[in-house]
N, C-alpha and C. Protein backbone atom coordinates (compact mmCIF):
# COMPACT_ATOMS: atom_id res chain seq x y z
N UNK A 1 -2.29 -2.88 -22.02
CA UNK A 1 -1.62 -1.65 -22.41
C UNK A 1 -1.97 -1.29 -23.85
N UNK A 2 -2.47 -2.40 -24.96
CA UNK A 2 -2.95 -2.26 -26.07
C UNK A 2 -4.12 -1.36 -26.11
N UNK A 3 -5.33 -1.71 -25.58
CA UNK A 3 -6.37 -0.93 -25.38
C UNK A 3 -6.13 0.69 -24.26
N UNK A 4 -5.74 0.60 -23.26
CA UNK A 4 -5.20 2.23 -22.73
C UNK A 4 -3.61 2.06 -22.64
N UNK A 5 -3.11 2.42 -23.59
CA UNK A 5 -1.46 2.98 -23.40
C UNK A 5 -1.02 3.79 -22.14
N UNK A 6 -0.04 3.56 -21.53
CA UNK A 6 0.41 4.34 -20.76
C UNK A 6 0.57 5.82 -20.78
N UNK A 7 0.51 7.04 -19.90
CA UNK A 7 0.76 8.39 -20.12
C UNK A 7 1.63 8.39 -19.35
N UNK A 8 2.97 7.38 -19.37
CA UNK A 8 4.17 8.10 -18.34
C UNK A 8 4.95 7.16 -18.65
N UNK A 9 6.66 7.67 -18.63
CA UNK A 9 7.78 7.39 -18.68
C UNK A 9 8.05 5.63 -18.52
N UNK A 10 7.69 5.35 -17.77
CA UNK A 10 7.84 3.48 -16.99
C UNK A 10 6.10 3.49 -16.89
N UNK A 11 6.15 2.18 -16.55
CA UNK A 11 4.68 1.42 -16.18
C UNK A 11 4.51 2.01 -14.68
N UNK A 12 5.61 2.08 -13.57
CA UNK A 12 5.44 2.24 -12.24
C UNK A 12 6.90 2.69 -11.85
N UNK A 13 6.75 4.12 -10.95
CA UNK A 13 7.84 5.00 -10.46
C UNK A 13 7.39 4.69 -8.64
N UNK A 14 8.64 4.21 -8.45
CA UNK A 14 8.79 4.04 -6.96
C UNK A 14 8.58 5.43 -6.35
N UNK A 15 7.97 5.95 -5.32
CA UNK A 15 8.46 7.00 -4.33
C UNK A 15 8.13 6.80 -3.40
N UNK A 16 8.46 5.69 -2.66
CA UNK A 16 8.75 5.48 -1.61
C UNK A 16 9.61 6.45 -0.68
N UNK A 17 9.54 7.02 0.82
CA UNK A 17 10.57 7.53 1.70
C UNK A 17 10.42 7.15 2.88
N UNK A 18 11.28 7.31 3.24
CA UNK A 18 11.08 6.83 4.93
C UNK A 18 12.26 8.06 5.60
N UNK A 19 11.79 7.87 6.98
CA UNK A 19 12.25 8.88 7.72
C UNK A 19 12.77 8.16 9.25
N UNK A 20 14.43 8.64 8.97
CA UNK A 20 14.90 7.88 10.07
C UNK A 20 14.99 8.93 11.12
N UNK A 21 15.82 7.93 12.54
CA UNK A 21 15.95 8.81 13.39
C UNK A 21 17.67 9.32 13.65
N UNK A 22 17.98 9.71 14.64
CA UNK A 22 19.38 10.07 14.66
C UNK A 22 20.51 8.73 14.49
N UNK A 23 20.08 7.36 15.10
CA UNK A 23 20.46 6.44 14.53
C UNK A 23 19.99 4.89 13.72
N UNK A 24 19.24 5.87 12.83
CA UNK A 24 19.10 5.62 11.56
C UNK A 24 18.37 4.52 11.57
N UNK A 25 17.70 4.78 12.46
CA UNK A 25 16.50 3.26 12.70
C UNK A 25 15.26 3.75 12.03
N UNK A 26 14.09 3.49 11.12
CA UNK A 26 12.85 3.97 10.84
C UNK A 26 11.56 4.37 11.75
N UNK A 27 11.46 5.19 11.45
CA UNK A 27 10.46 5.66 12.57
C UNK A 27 9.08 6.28 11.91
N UNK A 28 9.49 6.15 10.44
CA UNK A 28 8.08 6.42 9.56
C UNK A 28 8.70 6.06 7.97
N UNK A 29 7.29 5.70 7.51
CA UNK A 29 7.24 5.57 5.61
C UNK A 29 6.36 5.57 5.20
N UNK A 30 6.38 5.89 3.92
CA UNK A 30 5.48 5.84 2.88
C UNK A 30 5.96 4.85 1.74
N UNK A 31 5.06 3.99 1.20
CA UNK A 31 5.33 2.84 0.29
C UNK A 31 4.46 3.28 -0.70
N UNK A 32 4.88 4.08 -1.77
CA UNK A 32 4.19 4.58 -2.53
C UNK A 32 4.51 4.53 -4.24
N UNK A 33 3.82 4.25 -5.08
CA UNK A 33 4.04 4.34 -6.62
C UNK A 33 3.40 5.02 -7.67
N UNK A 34 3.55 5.64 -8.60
CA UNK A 34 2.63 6.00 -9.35
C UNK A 34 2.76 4.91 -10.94
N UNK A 35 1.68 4.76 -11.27
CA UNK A 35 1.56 3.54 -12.41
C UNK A 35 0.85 4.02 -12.98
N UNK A 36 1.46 3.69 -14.70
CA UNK A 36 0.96 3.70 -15.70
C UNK A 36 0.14 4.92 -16.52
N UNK A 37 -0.81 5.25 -15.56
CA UNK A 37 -1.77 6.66 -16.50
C UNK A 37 -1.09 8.03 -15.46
N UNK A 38 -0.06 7.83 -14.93
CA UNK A 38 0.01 9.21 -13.76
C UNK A 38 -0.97 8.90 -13.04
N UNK A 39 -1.18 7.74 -11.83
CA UNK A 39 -1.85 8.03 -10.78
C UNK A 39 -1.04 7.62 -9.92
N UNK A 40 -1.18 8.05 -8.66
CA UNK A 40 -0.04 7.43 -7.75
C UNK A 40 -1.26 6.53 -6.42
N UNK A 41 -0.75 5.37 -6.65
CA UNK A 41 -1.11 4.72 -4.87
C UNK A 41 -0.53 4.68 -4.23
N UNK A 42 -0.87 4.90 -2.92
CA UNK A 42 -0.01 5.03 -1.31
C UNK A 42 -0.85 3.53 -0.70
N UNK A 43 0.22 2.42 -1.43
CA UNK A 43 -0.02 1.50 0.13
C UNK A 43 0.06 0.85 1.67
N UNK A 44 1.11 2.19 1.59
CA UNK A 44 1.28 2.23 3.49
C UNK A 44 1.70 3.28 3.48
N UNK A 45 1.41 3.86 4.81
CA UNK A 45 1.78 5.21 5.11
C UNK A 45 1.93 4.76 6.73
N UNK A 46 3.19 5.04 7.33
CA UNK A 46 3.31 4.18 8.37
C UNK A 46 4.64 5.39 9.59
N UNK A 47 3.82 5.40 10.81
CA UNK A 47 4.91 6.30 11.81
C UNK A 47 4.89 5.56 12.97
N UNK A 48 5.80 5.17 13.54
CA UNK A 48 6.01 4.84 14.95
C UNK A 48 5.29 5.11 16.01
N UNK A 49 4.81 4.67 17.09
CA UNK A 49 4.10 4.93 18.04
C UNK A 49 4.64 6.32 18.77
N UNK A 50 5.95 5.93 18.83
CA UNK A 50 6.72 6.94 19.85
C UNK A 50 6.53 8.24 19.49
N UNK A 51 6.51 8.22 17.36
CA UNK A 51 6.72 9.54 17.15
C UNK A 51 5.45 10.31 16.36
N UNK A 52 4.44 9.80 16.67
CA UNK A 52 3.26 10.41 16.40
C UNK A 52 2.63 11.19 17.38
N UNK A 53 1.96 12.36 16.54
CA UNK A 53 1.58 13.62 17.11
C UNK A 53 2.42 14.35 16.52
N UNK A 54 2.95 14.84 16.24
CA UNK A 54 4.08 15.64 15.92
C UNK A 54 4.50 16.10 14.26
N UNK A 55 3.32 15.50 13.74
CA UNK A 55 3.37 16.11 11.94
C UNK A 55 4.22 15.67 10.93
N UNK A 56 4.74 14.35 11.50
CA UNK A 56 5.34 13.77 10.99
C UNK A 56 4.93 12.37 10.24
N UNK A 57 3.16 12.21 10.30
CA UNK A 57 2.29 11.75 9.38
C UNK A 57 1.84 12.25 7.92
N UNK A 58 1.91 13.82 8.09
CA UNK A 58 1.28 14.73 7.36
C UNK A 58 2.77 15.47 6.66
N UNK A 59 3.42 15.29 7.00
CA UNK A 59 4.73 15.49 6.36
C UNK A 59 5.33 14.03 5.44
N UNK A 60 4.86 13.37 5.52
CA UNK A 60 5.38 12.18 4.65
C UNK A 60 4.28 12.24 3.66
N UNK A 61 2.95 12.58 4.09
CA UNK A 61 1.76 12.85 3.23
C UNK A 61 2.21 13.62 2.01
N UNK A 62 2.01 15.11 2.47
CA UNK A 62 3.05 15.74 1.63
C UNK A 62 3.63 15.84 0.39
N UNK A 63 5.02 15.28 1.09
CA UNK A 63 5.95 15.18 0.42
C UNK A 63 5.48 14.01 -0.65
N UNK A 64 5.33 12.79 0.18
CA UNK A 64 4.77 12.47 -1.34
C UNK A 64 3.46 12.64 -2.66
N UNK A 65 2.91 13.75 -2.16
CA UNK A 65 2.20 14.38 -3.09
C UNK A 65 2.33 15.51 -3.62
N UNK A 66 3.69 16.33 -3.02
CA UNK A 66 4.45 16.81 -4.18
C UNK A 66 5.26 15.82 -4.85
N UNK A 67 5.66 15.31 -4.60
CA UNK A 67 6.32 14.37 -6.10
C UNK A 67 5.84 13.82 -6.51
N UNK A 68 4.24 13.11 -6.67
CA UNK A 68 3.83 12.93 -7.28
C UNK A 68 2.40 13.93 -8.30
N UNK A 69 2.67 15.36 -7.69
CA UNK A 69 2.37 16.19 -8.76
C UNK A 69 3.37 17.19 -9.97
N UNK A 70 4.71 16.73 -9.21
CA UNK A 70 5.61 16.91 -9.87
C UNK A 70 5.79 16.03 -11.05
N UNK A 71 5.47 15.00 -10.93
CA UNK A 71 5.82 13.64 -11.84
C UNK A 71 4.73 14.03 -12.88
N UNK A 72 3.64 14.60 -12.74
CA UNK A 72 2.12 14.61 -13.53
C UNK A 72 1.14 14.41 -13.15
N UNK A 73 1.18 13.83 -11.63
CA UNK A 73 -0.46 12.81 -11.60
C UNK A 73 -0.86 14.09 -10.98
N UNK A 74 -2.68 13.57 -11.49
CA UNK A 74 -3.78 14.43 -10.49
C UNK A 74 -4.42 13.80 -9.93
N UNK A 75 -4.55 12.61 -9.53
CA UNK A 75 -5.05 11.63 -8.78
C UNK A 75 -4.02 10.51 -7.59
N UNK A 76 -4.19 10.45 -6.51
CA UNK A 76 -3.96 10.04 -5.45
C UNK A 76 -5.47 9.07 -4.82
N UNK A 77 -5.21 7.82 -4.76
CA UNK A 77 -5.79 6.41 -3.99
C UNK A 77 -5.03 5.99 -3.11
N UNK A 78 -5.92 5.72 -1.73
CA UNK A 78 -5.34 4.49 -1.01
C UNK A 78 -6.18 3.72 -0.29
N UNK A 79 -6.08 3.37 0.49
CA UNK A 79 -7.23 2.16 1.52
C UNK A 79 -6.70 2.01 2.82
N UNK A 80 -7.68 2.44 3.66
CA UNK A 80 -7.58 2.01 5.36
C UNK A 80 -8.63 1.75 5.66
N UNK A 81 -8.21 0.25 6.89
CA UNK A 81 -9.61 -0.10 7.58
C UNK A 81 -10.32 1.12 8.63
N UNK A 82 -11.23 1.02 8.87
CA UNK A 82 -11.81 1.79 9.75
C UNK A 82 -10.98 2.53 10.81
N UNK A 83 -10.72 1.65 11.65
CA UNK A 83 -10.26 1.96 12.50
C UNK A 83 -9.26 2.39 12.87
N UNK A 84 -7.63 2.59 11.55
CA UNK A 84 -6.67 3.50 11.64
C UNK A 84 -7.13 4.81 10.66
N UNK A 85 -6.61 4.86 10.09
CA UNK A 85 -6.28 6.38 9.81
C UNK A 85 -7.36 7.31 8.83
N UNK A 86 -8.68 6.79 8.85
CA UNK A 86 -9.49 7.32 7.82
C UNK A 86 -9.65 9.24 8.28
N UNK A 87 -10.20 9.41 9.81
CA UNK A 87 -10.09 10.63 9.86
C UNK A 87 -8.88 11.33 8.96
N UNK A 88 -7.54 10.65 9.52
CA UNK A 88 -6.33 11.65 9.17
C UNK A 88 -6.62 11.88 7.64
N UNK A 89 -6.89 11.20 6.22
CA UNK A 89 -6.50 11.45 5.26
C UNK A 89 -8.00 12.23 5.36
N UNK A 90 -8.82 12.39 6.17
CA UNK A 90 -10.10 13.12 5.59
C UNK A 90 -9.84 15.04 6.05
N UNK A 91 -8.61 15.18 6.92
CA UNK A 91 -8.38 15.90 7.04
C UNK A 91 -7.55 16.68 6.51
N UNK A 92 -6.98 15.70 5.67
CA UNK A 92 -5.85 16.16 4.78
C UNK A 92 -6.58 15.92 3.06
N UNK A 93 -8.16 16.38 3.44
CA UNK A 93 -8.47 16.49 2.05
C UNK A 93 -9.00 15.58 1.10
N UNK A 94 -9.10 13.75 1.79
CA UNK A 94 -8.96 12.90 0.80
C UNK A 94 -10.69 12.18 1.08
N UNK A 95 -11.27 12.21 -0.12
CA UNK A 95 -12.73 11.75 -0.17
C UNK A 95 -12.84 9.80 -0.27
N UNK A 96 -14.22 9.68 0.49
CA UNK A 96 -14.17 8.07 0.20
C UNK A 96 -15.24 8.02 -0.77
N UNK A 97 -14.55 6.59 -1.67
CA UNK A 97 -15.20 6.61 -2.36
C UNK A 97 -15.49 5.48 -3.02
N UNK A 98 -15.30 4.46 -1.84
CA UNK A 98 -15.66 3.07 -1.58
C UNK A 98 -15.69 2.68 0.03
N UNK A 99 -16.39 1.76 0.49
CA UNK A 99 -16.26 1.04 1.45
C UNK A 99 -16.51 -0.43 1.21
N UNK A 100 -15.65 -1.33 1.93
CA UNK A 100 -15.81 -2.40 1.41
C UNK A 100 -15.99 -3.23 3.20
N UNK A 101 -17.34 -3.55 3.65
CA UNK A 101 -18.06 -4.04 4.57
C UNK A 101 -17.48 -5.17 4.95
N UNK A 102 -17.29 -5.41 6.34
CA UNK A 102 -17.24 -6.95 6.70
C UNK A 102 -15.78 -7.19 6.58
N UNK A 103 -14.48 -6.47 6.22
CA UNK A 103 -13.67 -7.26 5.90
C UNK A 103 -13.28 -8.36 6.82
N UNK A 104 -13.73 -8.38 8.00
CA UNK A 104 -13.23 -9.61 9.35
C UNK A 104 -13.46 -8.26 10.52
N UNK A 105 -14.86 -9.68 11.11
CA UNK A 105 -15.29 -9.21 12.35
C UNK A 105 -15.59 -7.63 12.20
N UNK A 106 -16.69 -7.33 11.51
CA UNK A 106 -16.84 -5.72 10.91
C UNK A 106 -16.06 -5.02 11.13
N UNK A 107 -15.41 -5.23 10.37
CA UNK A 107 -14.26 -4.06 10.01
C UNK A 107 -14.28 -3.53 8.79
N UNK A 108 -14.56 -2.22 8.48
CA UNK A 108 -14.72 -1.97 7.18
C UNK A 108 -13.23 -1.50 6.29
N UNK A 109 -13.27 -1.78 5.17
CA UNK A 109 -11.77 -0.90 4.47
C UNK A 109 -12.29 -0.32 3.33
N UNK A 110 -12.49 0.83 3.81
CA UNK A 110 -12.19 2.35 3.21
C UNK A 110 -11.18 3.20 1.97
N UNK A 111 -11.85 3.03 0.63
CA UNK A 111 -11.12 3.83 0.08
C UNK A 111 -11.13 5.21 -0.60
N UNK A 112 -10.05 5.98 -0.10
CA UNK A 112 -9.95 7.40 -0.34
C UNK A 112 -9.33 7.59 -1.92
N UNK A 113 -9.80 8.59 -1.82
CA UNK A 113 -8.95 9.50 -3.28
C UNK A 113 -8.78 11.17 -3.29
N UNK A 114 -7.58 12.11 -3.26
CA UNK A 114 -7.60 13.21 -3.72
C UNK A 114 -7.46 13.51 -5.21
N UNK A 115 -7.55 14.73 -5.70
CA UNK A 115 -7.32 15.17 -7.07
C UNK A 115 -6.64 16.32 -6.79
């Protein structure tokens, strides 16, 4: 922190949400923070089997990227293996800009970023 000082309030702001159902069981979340310079990472972004299709991936998306352009950041990171959700964030805008080969039994993990 000596050499780059922080540009925000705390080191790391929770914004995490989750989205229940009528009884109040989870049926989607986002595990999300922004740290230190205003950037925010999303390390899970997560909806139920039952309740996907229905925009309720892209609504947790969202929301947490208005609050975290509310907060300051212009940068958004996260990471998925291949084989879940890389289309979805490429549709919602988000560039790769790593792949990391082989993670087990070729599987690659993929990382995105918007601005």
């Amino acid at each position: 922190m000596r050499q780059v000082p922080r540009s925000q309030r705390e080191n790391f702001i929770d914004i995490s949400r989750k989205f229940t159902d009528e009884n109040k069981r989870i049926i989607g979340g986002c595990v999300a923070e922004i740290y230190c310079w205003n950037i925010t990472w999303i390390d899970v972004l997560w909806v139920d089997e039952n309740f996907r299709g229905n925009g309720l991936g892209s609504a947790l998306l969202k929301d947490t990227e208005k609050t975290a352009v509310r907060e300051g950041c212009s940068l958004i990171h996260l990471d998925t293996f291949d084989f879940q959700a890389k289309d979805f964030y490429a549709k919602h805008d988000y560039e790769v800009f790593g792949v990391l080969e082989d993670c087990s039994r070729d599987i690659a993990d993929t990382t995105l970023k918007r601005r």
